[in-house]
N, C-alpha and C. Protein backbone atom coordinates (compact mmCIF):
# COMPACT_ATOMS: atom_id res chain seq x y z
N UNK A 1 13.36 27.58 -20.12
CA UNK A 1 14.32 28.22 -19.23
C UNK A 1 13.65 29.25 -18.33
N UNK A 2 12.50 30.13 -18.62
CA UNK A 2 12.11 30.56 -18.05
C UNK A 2 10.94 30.25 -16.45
N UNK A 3 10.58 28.79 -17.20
CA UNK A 3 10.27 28.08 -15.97
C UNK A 3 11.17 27.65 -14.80
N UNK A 4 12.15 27.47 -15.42
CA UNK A 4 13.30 27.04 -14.28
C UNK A 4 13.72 28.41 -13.54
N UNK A 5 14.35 29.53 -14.29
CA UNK A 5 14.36 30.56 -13.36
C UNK A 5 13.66 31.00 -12.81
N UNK A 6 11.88 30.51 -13.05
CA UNK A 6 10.94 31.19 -11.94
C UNK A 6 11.09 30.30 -10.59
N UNK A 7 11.95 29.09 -11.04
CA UNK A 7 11.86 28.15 -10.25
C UNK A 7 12.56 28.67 -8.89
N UNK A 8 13.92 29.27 -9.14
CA UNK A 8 15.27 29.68 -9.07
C UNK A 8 14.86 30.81 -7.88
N UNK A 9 14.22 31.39 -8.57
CA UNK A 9 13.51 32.61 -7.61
C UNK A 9 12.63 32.54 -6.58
N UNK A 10 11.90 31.60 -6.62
CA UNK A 10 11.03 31.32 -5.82
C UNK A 10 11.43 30.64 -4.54
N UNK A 11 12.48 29.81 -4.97
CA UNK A 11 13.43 29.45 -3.68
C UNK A 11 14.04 30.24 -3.04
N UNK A 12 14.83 31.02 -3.54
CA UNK A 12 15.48 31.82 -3.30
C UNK A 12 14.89 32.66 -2.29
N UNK A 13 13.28 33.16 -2.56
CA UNK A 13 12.44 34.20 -1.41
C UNK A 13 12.07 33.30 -0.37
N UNK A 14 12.35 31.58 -0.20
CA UNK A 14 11.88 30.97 0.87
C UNK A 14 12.66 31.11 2.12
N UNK A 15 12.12 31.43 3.39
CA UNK A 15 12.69 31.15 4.62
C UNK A 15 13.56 30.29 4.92
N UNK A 16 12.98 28.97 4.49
CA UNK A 16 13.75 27.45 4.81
C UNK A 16 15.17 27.72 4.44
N UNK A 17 16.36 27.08 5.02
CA UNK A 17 17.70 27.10 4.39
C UNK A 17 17.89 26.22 3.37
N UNK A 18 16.90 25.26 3.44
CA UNK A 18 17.09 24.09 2.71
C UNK A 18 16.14 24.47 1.25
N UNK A 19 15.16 24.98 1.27
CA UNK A 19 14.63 25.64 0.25
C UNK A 19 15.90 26.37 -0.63
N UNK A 20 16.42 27.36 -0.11
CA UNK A 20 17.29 28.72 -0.72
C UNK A 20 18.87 27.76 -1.31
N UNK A 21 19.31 26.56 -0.78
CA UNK A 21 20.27 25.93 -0.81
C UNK A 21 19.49 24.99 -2.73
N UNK A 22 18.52 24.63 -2.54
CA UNK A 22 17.83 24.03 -3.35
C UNK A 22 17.58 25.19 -4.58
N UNK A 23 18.06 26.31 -4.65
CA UNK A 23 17.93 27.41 -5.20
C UNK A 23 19.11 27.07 -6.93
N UNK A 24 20.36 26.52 -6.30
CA UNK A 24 21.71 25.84 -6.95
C UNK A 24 20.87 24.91 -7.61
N UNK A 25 19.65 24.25 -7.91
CA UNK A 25 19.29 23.16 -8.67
C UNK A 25 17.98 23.50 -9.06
N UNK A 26 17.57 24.60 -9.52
CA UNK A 26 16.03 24.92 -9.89
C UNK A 26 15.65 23.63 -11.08
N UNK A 27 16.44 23.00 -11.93
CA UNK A 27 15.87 22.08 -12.15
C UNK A 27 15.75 20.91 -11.93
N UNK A 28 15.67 20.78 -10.88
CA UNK A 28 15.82 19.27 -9.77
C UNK A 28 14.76 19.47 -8.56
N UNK A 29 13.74 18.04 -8.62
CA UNK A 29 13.11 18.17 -7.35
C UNK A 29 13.24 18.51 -6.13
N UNK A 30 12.94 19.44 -5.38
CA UNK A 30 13.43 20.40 -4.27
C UNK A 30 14.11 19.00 -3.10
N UNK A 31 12.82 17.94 -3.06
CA UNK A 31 12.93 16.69 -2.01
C UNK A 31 12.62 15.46 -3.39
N UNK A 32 13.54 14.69 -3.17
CA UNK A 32 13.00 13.51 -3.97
C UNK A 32 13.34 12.10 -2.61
N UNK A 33 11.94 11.96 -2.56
CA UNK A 33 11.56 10.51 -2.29
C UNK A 33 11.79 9.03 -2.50
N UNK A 34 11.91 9.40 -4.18
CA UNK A 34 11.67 7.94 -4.91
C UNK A 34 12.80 6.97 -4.42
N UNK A 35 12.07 5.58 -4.17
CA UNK A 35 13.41 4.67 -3.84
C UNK A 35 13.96 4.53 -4.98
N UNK A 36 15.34 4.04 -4.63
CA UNK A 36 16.25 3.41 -5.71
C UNK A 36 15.87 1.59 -5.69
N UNK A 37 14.73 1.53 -5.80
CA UNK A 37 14.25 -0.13 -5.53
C UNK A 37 12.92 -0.10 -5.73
N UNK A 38 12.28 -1.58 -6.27
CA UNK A 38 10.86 -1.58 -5.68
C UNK A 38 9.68 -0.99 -5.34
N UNK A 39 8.99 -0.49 -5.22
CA UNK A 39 8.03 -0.07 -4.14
C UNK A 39 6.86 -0.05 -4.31
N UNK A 40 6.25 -0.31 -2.96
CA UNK A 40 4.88 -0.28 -2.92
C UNK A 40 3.79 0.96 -2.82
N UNK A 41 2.93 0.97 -3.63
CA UNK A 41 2.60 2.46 -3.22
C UNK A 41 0.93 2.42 -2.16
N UNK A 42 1.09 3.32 -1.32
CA UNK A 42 -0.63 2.96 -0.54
C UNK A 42 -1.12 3.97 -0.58
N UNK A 43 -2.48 4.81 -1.10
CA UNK A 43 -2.91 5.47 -1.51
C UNK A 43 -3.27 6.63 0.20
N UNK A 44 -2.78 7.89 0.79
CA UNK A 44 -3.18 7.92 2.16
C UNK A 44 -4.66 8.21 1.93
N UNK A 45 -5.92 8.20 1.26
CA UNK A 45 -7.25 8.64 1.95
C UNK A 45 -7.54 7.18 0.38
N UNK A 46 -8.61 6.43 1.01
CA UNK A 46 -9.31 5.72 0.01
C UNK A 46 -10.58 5.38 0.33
N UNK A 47 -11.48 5.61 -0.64
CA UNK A 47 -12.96 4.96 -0.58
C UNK A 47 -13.69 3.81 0.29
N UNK A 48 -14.56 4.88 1.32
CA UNK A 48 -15.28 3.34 2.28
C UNK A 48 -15.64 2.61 1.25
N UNK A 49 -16.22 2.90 0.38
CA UNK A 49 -16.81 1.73 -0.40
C UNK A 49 -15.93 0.70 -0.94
N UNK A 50 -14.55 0.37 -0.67
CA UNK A 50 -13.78 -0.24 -2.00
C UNK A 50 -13.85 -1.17 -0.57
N UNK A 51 -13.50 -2.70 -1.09
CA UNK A 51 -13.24 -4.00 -0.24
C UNK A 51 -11.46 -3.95 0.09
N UNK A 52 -11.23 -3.62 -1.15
CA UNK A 52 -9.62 -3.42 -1.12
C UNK A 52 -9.06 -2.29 -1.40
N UNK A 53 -8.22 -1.27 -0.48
CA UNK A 53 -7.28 -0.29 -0.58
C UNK A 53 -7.07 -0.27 -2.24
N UNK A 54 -6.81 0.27 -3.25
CA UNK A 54 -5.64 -0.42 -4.11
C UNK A 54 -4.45 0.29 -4.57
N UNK A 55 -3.48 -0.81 -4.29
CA UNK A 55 -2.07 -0.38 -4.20
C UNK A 55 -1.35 -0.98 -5.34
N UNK A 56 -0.18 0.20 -5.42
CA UNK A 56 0.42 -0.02 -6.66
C UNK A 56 1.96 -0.95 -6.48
N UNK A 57 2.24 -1.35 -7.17
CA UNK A 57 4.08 -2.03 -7.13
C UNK A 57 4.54 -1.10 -8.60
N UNK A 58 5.68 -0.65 -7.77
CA UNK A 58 5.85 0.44 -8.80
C UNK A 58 7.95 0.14 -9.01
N UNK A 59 8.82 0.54 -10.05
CA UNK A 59 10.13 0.70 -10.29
C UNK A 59 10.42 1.85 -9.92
N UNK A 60 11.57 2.53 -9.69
CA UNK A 60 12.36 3.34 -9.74
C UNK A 60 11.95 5.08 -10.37
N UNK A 61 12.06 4.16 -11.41
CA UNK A 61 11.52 5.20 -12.80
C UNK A 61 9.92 5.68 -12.67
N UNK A 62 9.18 5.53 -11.64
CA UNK A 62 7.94 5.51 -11.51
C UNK A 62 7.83 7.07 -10.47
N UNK A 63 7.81 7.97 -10.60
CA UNK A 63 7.63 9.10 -9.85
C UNK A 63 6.39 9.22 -9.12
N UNK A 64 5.85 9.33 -8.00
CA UNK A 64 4.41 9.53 -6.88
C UNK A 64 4.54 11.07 -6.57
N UNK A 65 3.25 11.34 -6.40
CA UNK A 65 2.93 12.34 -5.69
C UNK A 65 3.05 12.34 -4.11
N UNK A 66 2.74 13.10 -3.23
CA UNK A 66 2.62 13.24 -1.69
C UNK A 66 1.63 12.92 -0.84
N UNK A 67 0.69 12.49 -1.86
CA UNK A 67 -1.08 12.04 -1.63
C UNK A 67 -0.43 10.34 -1.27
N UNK A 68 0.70 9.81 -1.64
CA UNK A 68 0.80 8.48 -1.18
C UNK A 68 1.61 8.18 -0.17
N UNK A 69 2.11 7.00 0.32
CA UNK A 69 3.23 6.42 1.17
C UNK A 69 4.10 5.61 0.14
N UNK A 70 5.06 5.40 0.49
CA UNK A 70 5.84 4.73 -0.48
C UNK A 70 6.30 3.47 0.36
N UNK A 71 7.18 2.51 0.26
CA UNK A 71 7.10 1.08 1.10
C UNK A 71 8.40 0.95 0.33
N UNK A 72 9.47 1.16 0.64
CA UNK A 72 11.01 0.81 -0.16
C UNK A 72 11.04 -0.76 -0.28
N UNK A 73 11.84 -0.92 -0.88
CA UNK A 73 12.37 -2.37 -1.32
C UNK A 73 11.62 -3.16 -1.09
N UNK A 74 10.06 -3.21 -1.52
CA UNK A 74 9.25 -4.06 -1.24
C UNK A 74 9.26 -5.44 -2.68
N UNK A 75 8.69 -6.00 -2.38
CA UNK A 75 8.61 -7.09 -3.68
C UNK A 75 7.35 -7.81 -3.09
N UNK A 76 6.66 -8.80 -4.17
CA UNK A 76 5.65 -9.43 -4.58
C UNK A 76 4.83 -9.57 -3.10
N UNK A 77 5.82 -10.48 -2.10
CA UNK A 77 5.37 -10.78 -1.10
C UNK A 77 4.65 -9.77 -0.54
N UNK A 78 5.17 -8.54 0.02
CA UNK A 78 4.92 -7.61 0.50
C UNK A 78 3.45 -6.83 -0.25
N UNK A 79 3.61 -7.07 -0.86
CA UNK A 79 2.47 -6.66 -2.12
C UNK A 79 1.25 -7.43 -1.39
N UNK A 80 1.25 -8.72 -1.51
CA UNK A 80 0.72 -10.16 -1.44
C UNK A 80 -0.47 -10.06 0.14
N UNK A 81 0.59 -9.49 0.57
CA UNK A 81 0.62 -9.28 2.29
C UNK A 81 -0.73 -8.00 2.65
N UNK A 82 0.04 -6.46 1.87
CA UNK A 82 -0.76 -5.49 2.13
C UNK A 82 -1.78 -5.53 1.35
N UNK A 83 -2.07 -5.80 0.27
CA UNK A 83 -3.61 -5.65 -0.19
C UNK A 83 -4.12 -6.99 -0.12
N UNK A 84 -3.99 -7.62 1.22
CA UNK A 84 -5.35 -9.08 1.49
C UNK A 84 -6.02 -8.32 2.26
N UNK A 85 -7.23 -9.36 2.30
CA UNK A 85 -8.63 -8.81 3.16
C UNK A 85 -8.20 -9.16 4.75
N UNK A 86 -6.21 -9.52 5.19
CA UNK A 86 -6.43 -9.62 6.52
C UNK A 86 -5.60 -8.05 6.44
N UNK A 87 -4.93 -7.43 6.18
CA UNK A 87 -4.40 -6.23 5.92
C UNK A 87 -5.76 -5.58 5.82
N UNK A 88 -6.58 -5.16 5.22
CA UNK A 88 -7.93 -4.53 4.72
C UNK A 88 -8.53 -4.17 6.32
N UNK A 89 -8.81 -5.38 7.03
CA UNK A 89 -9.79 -6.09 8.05
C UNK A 89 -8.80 -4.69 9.62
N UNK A 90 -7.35 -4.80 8.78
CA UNK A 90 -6.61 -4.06 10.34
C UNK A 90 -6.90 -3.19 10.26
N UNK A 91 -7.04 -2.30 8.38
CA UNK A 91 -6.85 -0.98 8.33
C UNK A 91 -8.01 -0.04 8.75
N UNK A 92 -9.02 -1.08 8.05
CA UNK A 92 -10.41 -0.82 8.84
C UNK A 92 -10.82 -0.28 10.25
N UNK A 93 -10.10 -1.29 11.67
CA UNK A 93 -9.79 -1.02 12.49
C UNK A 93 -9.30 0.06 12.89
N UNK A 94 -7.79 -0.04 12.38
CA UNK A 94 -7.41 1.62 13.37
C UNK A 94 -7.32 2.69 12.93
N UNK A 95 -7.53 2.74 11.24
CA UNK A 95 -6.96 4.12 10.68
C UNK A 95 -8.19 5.26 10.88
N UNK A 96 -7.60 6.12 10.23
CA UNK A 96 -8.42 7.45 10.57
C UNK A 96 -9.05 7.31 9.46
N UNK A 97 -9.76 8.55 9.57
CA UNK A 97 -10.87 8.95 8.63
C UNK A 97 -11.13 10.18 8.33
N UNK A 98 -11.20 10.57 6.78
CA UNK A 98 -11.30 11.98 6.22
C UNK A 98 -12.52 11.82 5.66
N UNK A 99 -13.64 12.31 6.29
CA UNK A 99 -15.17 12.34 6.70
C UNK A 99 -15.15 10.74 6.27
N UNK A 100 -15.66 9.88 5.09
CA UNK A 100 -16.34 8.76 6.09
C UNK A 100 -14.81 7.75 4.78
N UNK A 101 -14.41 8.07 4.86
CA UNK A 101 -13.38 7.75 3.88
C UNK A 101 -12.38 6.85 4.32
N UNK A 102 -11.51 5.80 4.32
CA UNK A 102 -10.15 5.14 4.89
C UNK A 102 -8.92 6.82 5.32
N UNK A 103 -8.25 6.72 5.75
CA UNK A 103 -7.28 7.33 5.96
C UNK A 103 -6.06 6.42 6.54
N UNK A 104 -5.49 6.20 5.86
CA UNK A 104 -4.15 5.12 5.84
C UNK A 104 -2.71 5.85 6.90
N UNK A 105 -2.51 5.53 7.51
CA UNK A 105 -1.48 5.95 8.48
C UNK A 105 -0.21 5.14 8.54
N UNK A 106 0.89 5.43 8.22
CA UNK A 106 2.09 5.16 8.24
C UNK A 106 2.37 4.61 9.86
N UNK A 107 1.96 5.26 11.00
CA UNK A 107 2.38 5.11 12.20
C UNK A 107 1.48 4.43 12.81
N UNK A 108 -0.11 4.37 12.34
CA UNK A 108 -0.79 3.56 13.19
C UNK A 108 -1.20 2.33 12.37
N UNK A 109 -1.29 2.26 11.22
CA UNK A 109 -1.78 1.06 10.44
C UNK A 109 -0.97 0.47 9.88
N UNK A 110 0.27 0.57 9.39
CA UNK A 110 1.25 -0.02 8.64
C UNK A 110 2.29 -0.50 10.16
N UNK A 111 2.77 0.22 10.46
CA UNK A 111 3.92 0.13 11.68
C UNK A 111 3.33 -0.65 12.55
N UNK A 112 1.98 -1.03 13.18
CA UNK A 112 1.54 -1.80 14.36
C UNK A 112 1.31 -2.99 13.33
N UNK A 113 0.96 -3.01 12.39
CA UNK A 113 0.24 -4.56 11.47
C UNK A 113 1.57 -5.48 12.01
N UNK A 114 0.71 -6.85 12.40
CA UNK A 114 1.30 -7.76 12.51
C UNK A 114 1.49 -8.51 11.71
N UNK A 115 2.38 -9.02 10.94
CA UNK A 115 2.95 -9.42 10.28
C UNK A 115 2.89 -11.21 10.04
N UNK A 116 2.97 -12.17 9.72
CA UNK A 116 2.75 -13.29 9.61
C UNK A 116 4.40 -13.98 9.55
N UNK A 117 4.59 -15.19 10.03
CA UNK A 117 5.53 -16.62 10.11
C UNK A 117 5.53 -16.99 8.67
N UNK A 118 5.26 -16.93 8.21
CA UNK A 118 5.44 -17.99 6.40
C UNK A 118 6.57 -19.19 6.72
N UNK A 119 6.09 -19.89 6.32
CA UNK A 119 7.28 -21.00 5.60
C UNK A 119 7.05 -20.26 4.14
N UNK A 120 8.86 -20.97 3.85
CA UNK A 120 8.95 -20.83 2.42
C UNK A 120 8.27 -20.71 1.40
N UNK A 121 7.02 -22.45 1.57
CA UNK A 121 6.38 -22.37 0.66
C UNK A 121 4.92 -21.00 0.72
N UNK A 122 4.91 -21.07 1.87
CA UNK A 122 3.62 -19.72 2.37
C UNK A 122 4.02 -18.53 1.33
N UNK A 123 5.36 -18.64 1.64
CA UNK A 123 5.78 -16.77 1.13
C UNK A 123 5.99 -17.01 -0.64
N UNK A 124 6.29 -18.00 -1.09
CA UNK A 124 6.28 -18.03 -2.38
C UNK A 124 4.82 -18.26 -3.28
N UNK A 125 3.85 -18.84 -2.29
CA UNK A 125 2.38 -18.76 -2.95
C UNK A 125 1.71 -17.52 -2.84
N UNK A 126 2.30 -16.73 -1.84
CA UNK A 126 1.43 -15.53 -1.55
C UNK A 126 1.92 -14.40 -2.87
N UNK A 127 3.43 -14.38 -2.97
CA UNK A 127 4.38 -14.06 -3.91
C UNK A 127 3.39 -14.40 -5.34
N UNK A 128 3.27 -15.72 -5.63
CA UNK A 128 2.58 -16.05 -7.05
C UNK A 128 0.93 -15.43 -6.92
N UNK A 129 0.18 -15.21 -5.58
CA UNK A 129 -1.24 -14.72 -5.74
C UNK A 129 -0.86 -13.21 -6.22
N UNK A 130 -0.06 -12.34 -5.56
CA UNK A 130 0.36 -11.62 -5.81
C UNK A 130 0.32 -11.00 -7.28
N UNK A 131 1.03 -11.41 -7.47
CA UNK A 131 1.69 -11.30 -9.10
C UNK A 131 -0.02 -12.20 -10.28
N UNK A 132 -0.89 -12.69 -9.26
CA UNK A 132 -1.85 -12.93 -10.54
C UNK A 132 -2.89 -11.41 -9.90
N UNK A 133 -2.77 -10.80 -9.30
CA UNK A 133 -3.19 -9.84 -9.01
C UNK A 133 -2.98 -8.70 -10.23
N UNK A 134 -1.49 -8.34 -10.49
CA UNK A 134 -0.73 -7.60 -11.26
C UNK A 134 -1.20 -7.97 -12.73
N UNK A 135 -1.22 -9.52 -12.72
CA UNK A 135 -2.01 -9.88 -14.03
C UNK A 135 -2.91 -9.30 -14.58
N UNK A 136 -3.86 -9.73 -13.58
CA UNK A 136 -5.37 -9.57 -13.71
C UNK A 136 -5.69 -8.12 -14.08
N UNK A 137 -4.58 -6.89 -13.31
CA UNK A 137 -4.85 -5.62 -13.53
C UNK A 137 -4.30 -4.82 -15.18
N UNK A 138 -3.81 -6.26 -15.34
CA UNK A 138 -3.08 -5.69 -16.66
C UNK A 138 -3.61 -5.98 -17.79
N UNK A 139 -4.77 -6.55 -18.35
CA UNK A 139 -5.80 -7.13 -18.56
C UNK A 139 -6.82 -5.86 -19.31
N UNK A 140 -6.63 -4.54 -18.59
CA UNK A 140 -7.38 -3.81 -18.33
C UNK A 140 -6.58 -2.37 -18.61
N UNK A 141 -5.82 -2.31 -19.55
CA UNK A 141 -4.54 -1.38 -19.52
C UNK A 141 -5.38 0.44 -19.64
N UNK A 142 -6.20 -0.12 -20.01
CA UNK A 142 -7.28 1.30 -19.96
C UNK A 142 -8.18 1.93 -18.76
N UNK A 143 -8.10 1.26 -17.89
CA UNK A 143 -8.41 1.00 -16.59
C UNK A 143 -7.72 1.64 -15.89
N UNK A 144 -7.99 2.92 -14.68
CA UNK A 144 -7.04 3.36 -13.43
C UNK A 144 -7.53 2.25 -12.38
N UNK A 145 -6.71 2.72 -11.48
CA UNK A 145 -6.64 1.74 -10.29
C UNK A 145 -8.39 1.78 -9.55
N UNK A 146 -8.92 2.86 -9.54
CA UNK A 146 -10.16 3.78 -9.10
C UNK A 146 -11.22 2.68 -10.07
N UNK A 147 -10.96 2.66 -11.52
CA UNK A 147 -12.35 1.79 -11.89
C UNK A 147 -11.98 0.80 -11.24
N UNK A 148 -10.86 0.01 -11.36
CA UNK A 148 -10.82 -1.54 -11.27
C UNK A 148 -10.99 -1.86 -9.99
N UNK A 149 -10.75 -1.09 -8.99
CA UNK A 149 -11.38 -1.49 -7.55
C UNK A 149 -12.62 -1.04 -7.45
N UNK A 150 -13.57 -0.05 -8.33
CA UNK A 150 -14.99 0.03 -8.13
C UNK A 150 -15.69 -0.89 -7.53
N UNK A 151 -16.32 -1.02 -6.64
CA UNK A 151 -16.98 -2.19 -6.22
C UNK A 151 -18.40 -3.09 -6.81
N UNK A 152 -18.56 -2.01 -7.84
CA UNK A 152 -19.72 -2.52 -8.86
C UNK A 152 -19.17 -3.03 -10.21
N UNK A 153 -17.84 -2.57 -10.48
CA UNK A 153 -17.36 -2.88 -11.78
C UNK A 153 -15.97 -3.62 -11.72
N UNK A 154 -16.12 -4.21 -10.39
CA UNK A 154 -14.63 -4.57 -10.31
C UNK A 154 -14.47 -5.60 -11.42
N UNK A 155 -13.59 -5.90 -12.04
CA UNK A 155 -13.28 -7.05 -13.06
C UNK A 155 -13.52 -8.90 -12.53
N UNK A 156 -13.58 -9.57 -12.99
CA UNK A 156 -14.06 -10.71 -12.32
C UNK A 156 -12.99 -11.83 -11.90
N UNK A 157 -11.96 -11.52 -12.84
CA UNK A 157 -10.27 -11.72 -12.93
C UNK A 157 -9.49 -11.05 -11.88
N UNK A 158 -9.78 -9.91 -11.46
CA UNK A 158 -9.01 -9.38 -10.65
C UNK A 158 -10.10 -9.78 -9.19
N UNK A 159 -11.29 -10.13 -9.20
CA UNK A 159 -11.92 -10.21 -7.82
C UNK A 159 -11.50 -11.81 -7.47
N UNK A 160 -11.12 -12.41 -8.60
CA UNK A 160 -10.93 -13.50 -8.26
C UNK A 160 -9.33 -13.99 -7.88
N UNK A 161 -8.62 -13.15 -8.66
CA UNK A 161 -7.16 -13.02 -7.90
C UNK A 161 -6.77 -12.84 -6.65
N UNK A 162 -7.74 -11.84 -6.10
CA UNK A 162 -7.87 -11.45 -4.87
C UNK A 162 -8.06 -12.00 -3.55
N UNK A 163 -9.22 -13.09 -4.25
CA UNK A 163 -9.77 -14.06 -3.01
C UNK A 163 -9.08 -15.23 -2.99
N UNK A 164 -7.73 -15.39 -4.49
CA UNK A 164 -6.74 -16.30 -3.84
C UNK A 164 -5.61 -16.13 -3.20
N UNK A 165 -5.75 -14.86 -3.22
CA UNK A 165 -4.31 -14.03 -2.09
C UNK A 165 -4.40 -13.85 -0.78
N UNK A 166 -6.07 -13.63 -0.45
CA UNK A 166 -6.59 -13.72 0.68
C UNK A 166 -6.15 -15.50 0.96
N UNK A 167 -6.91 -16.04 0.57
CA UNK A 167 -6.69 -17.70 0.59
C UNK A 167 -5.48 -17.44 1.40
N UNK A 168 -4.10 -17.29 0.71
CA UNK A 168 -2.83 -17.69 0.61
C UNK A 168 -2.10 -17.05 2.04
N UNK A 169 -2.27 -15.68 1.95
CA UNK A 169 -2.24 -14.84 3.35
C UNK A 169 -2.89 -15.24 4.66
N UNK A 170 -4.15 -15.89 4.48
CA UNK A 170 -5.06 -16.49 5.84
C UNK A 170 -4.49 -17.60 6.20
N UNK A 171 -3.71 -18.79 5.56
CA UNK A 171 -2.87 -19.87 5.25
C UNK A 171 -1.80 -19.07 5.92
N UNK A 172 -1.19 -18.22 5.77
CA UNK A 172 0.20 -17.97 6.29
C UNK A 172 0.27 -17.62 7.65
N UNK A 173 -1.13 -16.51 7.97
CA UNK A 173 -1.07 -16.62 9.34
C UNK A 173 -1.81 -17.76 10.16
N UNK A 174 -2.27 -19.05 9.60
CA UNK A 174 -2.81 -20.07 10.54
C UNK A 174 -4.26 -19.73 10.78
N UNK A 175 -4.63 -18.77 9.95
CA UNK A 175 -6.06 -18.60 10.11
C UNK A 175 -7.27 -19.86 9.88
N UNK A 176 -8.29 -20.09 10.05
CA UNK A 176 -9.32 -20.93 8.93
C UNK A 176 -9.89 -20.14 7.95
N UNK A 177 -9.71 -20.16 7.01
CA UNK A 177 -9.91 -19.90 5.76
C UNK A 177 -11.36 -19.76 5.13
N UNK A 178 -12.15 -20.92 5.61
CA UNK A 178 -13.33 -20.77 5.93
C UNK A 178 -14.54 -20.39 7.31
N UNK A 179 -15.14 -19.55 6.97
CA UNK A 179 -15.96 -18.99 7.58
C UNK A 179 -15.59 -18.21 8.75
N UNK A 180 -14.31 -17.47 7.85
CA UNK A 180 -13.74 -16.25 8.43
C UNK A 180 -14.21 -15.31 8.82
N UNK A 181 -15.03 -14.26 9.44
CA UNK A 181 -15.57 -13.12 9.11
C UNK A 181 -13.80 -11.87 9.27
N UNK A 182 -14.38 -10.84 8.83
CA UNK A 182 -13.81 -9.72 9.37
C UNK A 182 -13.41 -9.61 11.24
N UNK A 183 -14.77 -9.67 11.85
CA UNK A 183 -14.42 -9.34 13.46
C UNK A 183 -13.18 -10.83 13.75
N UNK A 184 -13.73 -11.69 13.63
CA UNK A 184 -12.85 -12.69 13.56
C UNK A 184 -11.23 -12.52 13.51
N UNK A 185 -11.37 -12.53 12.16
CA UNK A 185 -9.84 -11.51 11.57
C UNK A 185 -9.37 -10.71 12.71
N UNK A 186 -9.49 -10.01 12.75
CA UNK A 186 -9.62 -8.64 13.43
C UNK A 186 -9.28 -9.07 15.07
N UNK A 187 -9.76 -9.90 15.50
CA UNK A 187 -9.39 -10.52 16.59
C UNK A 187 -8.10 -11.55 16.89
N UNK A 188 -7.89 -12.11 15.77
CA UNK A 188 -7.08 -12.71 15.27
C UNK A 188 -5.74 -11.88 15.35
N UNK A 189 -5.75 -11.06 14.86
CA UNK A 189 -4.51 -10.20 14.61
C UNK A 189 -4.50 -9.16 15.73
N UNK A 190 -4.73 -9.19 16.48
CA UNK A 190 -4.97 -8.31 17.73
C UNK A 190 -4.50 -8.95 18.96
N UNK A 191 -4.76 -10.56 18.95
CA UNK A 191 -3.80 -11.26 19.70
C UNK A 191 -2.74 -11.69 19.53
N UNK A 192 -2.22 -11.98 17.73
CA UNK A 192 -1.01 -11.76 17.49
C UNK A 192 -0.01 -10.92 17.86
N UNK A 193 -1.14 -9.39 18.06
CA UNK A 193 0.14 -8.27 18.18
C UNK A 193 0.37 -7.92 19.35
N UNK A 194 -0.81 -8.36 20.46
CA UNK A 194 -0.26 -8.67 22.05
C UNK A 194 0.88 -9.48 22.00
N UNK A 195 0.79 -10.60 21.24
CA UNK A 195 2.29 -11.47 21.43
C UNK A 195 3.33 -10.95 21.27
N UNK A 196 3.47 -10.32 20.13
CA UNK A 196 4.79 -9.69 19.41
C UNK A 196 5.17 -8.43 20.98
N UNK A 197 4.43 -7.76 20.94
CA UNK A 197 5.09 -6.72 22.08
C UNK A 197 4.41 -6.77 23.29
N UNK A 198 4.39 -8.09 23.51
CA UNK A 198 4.37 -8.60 24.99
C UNK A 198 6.27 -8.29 25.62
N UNK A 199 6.03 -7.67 26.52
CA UNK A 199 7.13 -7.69 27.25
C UNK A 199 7.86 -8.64 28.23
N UNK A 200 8.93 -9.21 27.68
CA UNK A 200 9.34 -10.42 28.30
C UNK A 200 10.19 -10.37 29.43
């Protein structure tokens, strides 16, 4: 109880109205975020060294810190989608950087990504690479997200999950699959997104 009334008080001396109003609930998160659904989580600063961001699919009941983005009502697909190596290949591209680090942007890397056509069956294989992703990480229950994307220790189950989600995602946008590079990619999805907000 005494944590909560320091809580109580501390609002109370804040400027904000919305702080001092938040004063009536010292034991309740001042701002809560969490969706009531789904979600994806994207880490905002991650390791040049990692091949893949790594992101979480998280419930309800799953509380984040402010160090992330959250992705509401996302499911498998969406999952499927943001951690392939053609998602990887954009973020690379435009996001920022906290000295030589990824820096993930809500407004420039998530909001401009172009997005892919699926047929049915596209979105339900990407859906199942997906979910052997989740597998593969579960495998490893002793494991944070940080070892298992290590790029020296990545698991061989989860590197290999990976390169069938890529598969499945490069398939959805009409890519060739083989002897893809990155710039490629990267070019690829750059004329996609001239299309999309081409002005008609």
């Amino acid at each position: 109880m005494k944590r909560v009334e320091a809580v109580r008080e501390f609002r109370l001396k804040s400027n904000r109205a919305g702080t001092k109003k938040a004063a009536d609930y010292p034991s309740k998160f001042g701002m809560t975020t969490i969706p009531n659904s789904d979600y994806v989580v994207v880490p905002k600063v991650s390791s040049e060294r990692r091949r893949y961001v790594p992101m979480g699919f998280f419930t309800p009941d799953i509380y984040c810190s402010d160090l992330v983005f959250l992705i509401p009502n996302a499911n498998l697909y969406h999952l499927g989608i943001l951690t392939s190596n053609v998602h990887m290949a954009w973020m690379r591209t435009v996001c920022g950087r906290l000295k030589s680090d990824y820096r993930y942007s809500k407004d420039i890397v998530y909001n401009n990504f172009p997005w892919p056509e699926p047929t049915e069956e596209q979105k339900q294989k990407i859906e199942q690479t997906a979910q052997a992703i989740l597998d593969a990480r579960a495998l490893y229950p002793d494991s944070s997200l940080a070892d298992l994307y290590d790029p020296l220790t990545m698991p061989p189950e989860l590197k290999k999950a990976h390169q069938a989600n890529d598969a499945a995602v490069m398939k959805a946008y009409g890519m060739p699959i083989k002897e893809t590079d990155e710039a490629a990619c990267v070019t690829w999805l750059m004329r996609l997104y001239q299309e999309k907000t081409k002005v008609q």
